[in-house]
Protein backbone atom coordinates (compact mmCIF):
# COMPACT_ATOMS: atom_id res chain seq x y z
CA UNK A 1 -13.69 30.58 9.32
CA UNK A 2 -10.32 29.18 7.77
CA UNK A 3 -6.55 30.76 8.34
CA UNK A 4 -3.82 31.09 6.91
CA UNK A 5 -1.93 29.46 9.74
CA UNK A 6 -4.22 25.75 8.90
CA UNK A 7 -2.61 25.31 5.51
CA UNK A 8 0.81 23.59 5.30
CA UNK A 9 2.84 22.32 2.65
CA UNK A 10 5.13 19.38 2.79
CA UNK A 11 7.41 18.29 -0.21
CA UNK A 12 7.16 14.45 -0.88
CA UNK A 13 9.52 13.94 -4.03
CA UNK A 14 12.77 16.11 -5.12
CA UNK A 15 13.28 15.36 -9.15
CA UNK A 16 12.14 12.35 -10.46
CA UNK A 17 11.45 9.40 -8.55
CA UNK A 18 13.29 10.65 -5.60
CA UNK A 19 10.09 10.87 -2.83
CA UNK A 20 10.56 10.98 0.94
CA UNK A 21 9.68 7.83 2.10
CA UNK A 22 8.93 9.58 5.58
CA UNK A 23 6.91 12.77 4.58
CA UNK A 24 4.53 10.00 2.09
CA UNK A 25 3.85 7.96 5.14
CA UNK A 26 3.32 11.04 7.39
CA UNK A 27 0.45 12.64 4.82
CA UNK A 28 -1.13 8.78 4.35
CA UNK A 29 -1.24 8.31 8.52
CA UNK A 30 -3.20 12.19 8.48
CA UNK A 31 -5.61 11.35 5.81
CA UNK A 32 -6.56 7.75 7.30
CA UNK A 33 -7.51 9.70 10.59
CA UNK A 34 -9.27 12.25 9.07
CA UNK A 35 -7.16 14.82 10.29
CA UNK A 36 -6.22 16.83 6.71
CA UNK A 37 -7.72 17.63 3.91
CA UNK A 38 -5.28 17.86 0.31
CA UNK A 39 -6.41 21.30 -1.02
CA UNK A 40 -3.86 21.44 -3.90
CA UNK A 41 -0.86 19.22 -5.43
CA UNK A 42 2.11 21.08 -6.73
CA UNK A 43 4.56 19.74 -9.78
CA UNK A 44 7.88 21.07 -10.89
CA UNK A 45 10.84 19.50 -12.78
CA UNK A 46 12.42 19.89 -9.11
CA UNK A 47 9.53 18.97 -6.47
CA UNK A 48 6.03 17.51 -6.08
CA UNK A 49 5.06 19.20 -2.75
CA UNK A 50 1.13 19.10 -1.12
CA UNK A 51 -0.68 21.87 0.19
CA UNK A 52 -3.12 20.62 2.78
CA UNK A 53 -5.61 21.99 5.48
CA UNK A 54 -5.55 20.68 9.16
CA UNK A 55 -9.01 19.89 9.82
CA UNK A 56 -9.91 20.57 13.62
């Protein structure tokens, strides 16, 4: 059964070409280990945020 509570969302650019660095290389280190799974990619002229799953 899947929650609520395993989905996050983390924001990885603010306007255009303006990505954090820190959240990319966070998301790339949890999908090397398995560990997430991307379950939607969000755009607006403002943000490009993630919505993943934790995988346990």
């Amino acid at each position: 059964m899947i929650h609520a509570h395993q989905f996050k969302t983390v924001i990885i650019a603010r306007r255009a070409n303006q990505t954090d660095p820190e959240a990319l290389a966070q998301i790339k280190d949890l999908i090397r280990s398995n560990q997430i799974k991307i379950v939607d990619v969000k755009r607006s002229p403002e943000q490009i945020s993630i919505v993943y799953r934790i995988i346990s």
